[in-house]
PDB file of N, CA and C in Angstrom:
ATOM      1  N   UNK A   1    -102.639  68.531 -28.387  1.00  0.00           N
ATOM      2  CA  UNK A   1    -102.885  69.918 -28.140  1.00  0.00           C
ATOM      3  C   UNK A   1    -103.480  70.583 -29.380  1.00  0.00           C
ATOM      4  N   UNK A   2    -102.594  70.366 -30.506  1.00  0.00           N
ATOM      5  CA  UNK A   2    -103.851  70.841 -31.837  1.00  0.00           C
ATOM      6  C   UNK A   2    -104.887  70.377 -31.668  1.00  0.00           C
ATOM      7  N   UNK A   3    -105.190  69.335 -31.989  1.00  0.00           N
ATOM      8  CA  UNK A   3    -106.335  68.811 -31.963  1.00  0.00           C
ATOM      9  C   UNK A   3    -107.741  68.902 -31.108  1.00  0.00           C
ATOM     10  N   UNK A   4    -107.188  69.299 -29.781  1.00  0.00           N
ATOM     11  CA  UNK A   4    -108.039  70.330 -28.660  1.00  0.00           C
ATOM     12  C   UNK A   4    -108.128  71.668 -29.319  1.00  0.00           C
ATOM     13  N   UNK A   5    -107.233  72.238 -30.172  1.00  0.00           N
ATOM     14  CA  UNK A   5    -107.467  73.398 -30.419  1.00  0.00           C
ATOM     15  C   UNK A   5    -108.786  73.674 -31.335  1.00  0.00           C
ATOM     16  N   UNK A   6    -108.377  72.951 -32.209  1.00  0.00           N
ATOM     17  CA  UNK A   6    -109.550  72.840 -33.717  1.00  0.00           C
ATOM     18  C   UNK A   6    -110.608  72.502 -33.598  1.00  0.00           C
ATOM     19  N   UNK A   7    -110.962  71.141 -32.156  1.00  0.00           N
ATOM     20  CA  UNK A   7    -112.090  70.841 -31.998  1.00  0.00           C
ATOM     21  C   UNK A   7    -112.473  72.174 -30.897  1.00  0.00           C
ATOM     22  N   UNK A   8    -111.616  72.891 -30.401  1.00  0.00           N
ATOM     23  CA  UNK A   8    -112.844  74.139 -29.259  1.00  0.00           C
ATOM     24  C   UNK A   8    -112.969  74.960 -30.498  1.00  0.00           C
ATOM     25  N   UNK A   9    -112.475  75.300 -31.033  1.00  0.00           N
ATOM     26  CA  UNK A   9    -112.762  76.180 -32.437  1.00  0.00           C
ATOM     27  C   UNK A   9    -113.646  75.760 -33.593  1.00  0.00           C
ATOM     28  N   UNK A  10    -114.270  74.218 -33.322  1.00  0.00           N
ATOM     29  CA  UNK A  10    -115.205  74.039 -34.187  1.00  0.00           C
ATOM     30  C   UNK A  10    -114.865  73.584 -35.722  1.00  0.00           C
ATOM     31  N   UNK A  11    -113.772  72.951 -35.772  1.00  0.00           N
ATOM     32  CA  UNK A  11    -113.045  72.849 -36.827  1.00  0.00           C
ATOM     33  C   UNK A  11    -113.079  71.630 -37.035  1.00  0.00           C
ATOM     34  N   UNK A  12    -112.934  70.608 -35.876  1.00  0.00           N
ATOM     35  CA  UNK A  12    -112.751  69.445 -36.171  1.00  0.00           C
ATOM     36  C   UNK A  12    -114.218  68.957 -35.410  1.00  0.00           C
ATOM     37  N   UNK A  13    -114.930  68.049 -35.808  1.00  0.00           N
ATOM     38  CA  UNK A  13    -116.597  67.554 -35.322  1.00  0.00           C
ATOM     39  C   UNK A  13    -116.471  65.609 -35.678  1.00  0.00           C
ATOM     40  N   UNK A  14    -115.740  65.352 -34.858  1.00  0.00           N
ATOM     41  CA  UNK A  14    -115.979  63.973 -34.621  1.00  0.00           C
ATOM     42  C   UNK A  14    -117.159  63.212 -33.732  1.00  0.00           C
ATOM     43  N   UNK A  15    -117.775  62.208 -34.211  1.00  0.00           N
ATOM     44  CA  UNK A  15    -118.233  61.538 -32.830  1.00  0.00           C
ATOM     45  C   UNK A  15    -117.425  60.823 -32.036  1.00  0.00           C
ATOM     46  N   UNK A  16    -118.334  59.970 -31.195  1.00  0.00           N
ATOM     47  CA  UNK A  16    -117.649  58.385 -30.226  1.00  0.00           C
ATOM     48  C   UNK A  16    -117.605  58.044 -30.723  1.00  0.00           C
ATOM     49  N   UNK A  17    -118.503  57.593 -31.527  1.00  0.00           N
ATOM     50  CA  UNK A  17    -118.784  56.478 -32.009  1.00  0.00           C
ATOM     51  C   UNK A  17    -117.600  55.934 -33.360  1.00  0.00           C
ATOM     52  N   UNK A  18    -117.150  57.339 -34.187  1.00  0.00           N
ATOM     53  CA  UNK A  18    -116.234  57.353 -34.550  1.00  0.00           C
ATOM     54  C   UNK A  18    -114.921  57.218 -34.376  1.00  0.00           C
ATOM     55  N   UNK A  19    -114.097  57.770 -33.239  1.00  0.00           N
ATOM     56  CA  UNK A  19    -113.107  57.505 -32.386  1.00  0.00           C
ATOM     57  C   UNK A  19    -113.471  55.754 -31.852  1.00  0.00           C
ATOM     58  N   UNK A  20    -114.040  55.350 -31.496  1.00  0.00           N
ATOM     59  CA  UNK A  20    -114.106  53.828 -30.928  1.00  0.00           C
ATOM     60  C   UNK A  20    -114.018  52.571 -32.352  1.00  0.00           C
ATOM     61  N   UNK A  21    -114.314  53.533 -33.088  1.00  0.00           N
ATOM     62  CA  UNK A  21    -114.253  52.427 -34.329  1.00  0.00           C
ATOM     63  C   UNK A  21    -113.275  52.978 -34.981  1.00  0.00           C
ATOM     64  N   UNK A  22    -113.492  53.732 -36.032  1.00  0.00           N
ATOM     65  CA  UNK A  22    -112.210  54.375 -37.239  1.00  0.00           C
ATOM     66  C   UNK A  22    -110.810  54.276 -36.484  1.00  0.00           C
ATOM     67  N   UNK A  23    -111.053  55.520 -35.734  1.00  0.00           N
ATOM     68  CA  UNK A  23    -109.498  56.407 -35.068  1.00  0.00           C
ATOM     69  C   UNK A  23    -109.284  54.928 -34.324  1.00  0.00           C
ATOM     70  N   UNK A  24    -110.082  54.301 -33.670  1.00  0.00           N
ATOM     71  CA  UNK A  24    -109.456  53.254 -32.758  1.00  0.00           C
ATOM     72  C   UNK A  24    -108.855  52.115 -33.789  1.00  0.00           C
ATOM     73  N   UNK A  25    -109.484  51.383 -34.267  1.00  0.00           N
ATOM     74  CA  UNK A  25    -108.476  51.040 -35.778  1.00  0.00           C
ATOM     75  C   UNK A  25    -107.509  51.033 -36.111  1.00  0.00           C
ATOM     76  N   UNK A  26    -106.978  52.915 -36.547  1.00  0.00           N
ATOM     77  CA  UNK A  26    -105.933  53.294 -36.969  1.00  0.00           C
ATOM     78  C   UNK A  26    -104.667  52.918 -35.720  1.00  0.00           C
ATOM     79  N   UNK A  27    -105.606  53.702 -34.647  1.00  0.00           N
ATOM     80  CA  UNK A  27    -104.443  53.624 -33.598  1.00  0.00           C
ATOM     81  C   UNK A  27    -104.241  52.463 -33.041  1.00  0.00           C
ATOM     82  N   UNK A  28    -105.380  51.236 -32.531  1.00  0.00           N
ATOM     83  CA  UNK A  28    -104.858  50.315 -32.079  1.00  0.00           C
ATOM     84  C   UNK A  28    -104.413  48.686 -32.918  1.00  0.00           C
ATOM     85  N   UNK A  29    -104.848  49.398 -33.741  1.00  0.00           N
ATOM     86  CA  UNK A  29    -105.099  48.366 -34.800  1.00  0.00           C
ATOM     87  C   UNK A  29    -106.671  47.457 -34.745  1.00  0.00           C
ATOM     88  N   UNK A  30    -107.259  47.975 -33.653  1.00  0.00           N
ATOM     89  CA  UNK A  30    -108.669  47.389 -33.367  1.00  0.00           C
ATOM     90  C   UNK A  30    -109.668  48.292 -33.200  1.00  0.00           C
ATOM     91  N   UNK A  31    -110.894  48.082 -33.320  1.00  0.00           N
ATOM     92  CA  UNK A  31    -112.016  48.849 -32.829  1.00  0.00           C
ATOM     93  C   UNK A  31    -112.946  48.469 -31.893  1.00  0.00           C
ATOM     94  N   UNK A  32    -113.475  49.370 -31.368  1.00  0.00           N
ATOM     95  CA  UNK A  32    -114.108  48.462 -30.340  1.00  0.00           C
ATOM     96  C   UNK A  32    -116.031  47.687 -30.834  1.00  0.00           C
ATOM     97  N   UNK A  33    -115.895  48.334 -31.914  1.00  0.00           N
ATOM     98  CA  UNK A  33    -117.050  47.686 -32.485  1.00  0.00           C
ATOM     99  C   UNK A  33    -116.739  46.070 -33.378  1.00  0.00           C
ATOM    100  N   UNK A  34    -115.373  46.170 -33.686  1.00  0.00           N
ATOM    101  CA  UNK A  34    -115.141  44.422 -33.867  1.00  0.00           C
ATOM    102  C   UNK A  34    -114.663  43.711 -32.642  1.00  0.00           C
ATOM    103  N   UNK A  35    -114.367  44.653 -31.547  1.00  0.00           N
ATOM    104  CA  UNK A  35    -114.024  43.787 -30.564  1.00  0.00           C
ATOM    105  C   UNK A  35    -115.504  43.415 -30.029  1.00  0.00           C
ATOM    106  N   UNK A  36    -116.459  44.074 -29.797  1.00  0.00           N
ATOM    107  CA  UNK A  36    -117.578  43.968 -29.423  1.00  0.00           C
ATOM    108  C   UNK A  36    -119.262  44.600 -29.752  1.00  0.00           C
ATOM    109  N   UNK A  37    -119.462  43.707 -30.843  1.00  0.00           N
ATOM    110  CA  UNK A  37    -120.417  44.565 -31.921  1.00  0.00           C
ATOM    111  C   UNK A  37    -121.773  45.316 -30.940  1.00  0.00           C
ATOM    112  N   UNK A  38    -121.932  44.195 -30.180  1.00  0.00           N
ATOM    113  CA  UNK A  38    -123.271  44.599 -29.106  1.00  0.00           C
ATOM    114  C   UNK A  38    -123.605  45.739 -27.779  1.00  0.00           C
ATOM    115  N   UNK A  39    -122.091  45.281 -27.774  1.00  0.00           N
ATOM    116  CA  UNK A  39    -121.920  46.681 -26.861  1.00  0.00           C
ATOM    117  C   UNK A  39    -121.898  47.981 -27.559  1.00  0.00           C
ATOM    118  N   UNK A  40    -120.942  47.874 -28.467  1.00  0.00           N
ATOM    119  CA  UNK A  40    -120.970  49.294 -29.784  1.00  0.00           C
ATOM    120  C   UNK A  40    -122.284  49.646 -30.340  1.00  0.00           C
ATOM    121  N   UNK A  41    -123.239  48.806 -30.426  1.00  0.00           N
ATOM    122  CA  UNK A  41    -124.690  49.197 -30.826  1.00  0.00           C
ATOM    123  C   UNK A  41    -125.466  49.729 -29.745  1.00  0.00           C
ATOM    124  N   UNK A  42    -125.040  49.234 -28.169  1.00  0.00           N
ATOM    125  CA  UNK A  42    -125.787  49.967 -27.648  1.00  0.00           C
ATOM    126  C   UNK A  42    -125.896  51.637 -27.523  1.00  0.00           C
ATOM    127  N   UNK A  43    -123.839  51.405 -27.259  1.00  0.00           N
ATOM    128  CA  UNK A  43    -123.484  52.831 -27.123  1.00  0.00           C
ATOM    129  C   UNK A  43    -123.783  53.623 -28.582  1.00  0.00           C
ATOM    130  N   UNK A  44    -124.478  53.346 -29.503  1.00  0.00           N
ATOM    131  CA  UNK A  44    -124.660  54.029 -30.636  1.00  0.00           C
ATOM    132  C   UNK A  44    -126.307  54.533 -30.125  1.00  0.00           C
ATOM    133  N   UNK A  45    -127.425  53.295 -30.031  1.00  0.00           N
ATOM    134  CA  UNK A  45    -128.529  53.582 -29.374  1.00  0.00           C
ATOM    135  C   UNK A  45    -128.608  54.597 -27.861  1.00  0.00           C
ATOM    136  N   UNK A  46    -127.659  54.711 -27.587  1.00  0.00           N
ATOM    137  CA  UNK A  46    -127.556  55.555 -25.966  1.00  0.00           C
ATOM    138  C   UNK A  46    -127.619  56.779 -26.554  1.00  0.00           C
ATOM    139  N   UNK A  47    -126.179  57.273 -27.795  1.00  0.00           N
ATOM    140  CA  UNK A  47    -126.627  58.429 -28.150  1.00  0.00           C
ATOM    141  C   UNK A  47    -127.374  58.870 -29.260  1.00  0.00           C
ATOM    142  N   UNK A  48    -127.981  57.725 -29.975  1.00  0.00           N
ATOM    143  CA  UNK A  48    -129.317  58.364 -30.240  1.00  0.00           C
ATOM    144  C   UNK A  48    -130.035  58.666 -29.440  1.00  0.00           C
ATOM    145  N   UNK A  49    -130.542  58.255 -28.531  1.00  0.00           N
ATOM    146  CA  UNK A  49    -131.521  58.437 -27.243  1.00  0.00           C
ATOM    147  C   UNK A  49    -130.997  60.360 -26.665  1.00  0.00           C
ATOM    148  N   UNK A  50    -129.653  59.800 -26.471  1.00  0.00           N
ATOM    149  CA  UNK A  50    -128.943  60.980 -25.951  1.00  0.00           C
ATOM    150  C   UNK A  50    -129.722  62.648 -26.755  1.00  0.00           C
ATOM    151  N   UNK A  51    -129.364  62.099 -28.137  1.00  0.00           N
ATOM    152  CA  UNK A  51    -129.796  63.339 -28.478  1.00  0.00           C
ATOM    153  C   UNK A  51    -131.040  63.430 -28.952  1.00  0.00           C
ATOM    154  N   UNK A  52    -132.053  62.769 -28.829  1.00  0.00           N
ATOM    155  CA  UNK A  52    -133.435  62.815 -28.890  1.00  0.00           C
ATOM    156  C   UNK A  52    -134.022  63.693 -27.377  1.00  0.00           C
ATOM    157  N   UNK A  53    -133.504  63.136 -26.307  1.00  0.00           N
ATOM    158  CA  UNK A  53    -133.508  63.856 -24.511  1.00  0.00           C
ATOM    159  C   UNK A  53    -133.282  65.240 -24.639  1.00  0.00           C
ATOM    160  N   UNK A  54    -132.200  65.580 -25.833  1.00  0.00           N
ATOM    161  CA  UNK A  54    -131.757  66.827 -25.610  1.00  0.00           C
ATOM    162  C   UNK A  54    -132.027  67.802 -26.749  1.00  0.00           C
ATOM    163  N   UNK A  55    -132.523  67.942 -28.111  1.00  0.00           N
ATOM    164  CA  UNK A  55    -133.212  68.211 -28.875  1.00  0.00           C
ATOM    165  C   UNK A  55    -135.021  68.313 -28.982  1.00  0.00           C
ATOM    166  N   UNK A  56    -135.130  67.269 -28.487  1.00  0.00           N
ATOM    167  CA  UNK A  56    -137.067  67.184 -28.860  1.00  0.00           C
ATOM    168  C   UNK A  56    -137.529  66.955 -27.321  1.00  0.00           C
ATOM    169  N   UNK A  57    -136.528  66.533 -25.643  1.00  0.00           N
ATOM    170  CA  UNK A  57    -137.418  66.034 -24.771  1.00  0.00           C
ATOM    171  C   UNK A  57    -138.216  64.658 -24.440  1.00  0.00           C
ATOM    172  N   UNK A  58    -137.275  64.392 -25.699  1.00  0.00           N
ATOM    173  CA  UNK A  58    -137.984  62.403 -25.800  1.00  0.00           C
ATOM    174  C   UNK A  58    -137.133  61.227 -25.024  1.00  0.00           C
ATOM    175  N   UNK A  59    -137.662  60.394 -24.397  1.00  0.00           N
ATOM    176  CA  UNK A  59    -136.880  59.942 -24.106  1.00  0.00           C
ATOM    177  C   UNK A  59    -137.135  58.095 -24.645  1.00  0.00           C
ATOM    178  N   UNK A  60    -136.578  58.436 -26.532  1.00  0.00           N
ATOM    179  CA  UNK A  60    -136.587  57.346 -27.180  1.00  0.00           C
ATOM    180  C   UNK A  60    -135.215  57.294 -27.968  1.00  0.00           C
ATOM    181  N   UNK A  61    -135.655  56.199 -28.825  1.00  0.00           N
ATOM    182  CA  UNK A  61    -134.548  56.283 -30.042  1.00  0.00           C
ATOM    183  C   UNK A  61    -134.957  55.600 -31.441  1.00  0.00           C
ATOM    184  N   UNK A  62    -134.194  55.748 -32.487  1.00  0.00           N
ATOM    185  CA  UNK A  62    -134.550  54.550 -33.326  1.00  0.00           C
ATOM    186  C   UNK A  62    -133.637  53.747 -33.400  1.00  0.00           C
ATOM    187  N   UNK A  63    -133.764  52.097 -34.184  1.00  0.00           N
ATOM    188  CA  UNK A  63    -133.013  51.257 -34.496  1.00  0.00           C
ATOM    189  C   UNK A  63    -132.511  51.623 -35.774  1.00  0.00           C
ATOM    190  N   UNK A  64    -132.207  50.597 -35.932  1.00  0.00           N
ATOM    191  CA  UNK A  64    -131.653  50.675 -37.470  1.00  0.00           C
ATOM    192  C   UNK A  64    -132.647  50.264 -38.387  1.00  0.00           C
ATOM    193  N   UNK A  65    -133.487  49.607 -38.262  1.00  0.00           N
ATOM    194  CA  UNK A  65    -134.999  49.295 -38.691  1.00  0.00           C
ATOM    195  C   UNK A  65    -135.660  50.231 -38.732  1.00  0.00           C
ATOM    196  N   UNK A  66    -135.425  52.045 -37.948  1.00  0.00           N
ATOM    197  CA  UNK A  66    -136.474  52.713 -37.955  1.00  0.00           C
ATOM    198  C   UNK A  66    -137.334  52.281 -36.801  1.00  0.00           C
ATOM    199  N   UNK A  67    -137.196  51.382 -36.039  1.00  0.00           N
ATOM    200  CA  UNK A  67    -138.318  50.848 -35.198  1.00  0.00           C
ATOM    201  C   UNK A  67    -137.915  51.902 -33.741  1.00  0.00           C
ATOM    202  N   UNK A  68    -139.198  52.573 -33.834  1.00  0.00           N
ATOM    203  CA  UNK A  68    -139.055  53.592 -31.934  1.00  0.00           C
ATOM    204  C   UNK A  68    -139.036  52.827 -30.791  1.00  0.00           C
ATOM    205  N   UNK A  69    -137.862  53.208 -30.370  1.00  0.00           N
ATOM    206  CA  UNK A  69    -138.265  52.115 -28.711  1.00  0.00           C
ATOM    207  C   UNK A  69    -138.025  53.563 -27.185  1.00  0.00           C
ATOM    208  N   UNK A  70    -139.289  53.091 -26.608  1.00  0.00           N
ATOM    209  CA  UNK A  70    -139.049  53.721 -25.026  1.00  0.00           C
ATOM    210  C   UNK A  70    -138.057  53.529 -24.728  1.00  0.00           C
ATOM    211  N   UNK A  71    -137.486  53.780 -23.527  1.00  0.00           N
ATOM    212  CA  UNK A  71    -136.213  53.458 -22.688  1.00  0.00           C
ATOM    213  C   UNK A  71    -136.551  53.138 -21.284  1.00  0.00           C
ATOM    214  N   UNK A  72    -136.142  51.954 -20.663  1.00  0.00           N
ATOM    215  CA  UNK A  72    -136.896  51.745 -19.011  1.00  0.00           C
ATOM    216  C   UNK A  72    -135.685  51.153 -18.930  1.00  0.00           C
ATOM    217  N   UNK A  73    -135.957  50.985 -17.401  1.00  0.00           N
ATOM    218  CA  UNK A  73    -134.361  50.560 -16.175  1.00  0.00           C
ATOM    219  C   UNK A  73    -133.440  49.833 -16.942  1.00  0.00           C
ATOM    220  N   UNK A  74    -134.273  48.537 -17.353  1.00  0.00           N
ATOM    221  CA  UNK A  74    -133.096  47.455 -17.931  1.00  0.00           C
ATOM    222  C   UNK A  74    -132.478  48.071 -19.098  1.00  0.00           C
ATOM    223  N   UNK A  75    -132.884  48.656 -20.394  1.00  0.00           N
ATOM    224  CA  UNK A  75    -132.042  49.283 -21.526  1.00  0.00           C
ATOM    225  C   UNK A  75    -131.233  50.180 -20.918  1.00  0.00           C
ATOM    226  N   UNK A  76    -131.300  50.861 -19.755  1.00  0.00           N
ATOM    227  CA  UNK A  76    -130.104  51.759 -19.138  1.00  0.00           C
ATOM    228  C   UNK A  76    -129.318  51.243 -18.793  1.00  0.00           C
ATOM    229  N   UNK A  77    -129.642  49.847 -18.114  1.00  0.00           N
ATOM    230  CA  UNK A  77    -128.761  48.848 -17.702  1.00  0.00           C
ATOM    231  C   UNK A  77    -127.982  48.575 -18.476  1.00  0.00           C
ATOM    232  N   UNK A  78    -128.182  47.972 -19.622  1.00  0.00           N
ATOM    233  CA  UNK A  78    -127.335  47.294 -20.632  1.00  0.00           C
ATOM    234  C   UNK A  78    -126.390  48.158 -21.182  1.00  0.00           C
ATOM    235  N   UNK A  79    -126.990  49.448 -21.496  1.00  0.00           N
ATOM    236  CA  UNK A  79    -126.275  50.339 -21.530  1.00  0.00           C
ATOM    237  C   UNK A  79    -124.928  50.816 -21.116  1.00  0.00           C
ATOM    238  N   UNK A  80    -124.989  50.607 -19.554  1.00  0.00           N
ATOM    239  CA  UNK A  80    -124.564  51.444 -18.529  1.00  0.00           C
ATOM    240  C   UNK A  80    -123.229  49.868 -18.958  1.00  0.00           C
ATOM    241  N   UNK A  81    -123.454  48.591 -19.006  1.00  0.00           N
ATOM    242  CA  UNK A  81    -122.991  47.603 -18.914  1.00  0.00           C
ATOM    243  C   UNK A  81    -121.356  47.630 -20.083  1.00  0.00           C
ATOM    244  N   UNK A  82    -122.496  48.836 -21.458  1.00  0.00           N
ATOM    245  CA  UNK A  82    -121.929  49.079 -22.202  1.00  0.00           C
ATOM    246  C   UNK A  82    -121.019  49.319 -22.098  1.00  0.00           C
ATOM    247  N   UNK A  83    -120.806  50.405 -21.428  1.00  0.00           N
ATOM    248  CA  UNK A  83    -119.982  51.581 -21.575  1.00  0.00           C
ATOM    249  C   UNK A  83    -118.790  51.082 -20.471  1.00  0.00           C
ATOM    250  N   UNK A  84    -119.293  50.290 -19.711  1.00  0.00           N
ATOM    251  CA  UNK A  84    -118.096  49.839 -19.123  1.00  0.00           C
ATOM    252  C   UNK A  84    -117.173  48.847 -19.514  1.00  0.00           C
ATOM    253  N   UNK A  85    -117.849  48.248 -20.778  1.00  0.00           N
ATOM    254  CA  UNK A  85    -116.881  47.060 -21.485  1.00  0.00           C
ATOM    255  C   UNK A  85    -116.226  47.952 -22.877  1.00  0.00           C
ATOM    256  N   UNK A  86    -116.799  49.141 -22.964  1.00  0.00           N
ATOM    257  CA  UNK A  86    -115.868  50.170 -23.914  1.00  0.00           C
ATOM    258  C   UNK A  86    -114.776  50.527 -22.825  1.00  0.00           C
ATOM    259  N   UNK A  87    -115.026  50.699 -21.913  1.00  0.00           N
ATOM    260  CA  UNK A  87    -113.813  51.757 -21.070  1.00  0.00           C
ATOM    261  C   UNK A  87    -112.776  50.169 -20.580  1.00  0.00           C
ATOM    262  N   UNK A  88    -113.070  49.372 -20.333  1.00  0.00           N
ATOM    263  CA  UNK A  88    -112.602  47.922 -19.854  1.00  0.00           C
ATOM    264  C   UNK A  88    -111.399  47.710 -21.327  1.00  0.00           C
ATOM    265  N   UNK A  89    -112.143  48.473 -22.242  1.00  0.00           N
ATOM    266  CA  UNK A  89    -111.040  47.787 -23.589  1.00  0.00           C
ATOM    267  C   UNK A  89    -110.425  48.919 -24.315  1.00  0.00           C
ATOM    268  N   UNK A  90    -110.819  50.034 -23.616  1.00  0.00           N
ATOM    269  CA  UNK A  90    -109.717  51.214 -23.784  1.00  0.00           C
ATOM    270  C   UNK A  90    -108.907  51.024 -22.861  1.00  0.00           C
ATOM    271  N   UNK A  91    -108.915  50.709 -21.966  1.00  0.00           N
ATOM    272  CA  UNK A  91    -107.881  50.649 -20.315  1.00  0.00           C
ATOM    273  C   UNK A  91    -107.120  49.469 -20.847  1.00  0.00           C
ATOM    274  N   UNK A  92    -107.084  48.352 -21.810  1.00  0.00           N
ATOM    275  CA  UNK A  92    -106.303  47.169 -22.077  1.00  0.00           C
ATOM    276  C   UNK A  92    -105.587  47.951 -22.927  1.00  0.00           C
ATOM    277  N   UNK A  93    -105.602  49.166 -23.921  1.00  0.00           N
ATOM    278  CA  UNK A  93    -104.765  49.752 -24.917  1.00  0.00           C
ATOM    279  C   UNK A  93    -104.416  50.853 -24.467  1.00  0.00           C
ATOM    280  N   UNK A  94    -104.009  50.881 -22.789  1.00  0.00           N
ATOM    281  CA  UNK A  94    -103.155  52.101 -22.572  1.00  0.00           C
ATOM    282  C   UNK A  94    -101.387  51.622 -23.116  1.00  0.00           C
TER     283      UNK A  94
END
């Protein structure tokens, strides 16, 4: 309940990406980026993309190379694949 408080008040500014790795860590003793580095990179590339769609209208991202990539069906796919093997390994640490 604090913690809802501070973050609607702008106090506290975490990402996912943070909570799935750090906070998940602390709390589970795991993260989901050592449980699964590839999936965690996508969901990192999703919201870069994410906020490129919603800032500039683009619908790209960069790597970690700096290298720009489009986005078509299959990278949504993998994506989408992502996010369900993040939620698959939050649901094992209820």
């Amino acid at each position: 309940m604090a913690f809802e408080y501070l973050e609607d008040k702008g106090r506290i500014n975490i990402t996912v990406l943070k909570l799935i790795d750090a906070v998940a860590k602390q709390v589970f003793g795991e993260s989901f980026k050592d449980f699964n580095k590839d999936a965690y990179k996508n969901i990192d590339y999703l919201f870069r993309c994410r906020n490129k769609v919603a800032h500039r209208a683009e619908v790209v991202y960069r790597d970690d190379r700096n290298v720009l990539h489009k986005i078509d069906l299959s990278t949504l796919n993998q994506w989408w694949e992502s996010i369900g093997k993040m939620f698959d390994w939050l649901n094992a640490h209820k």
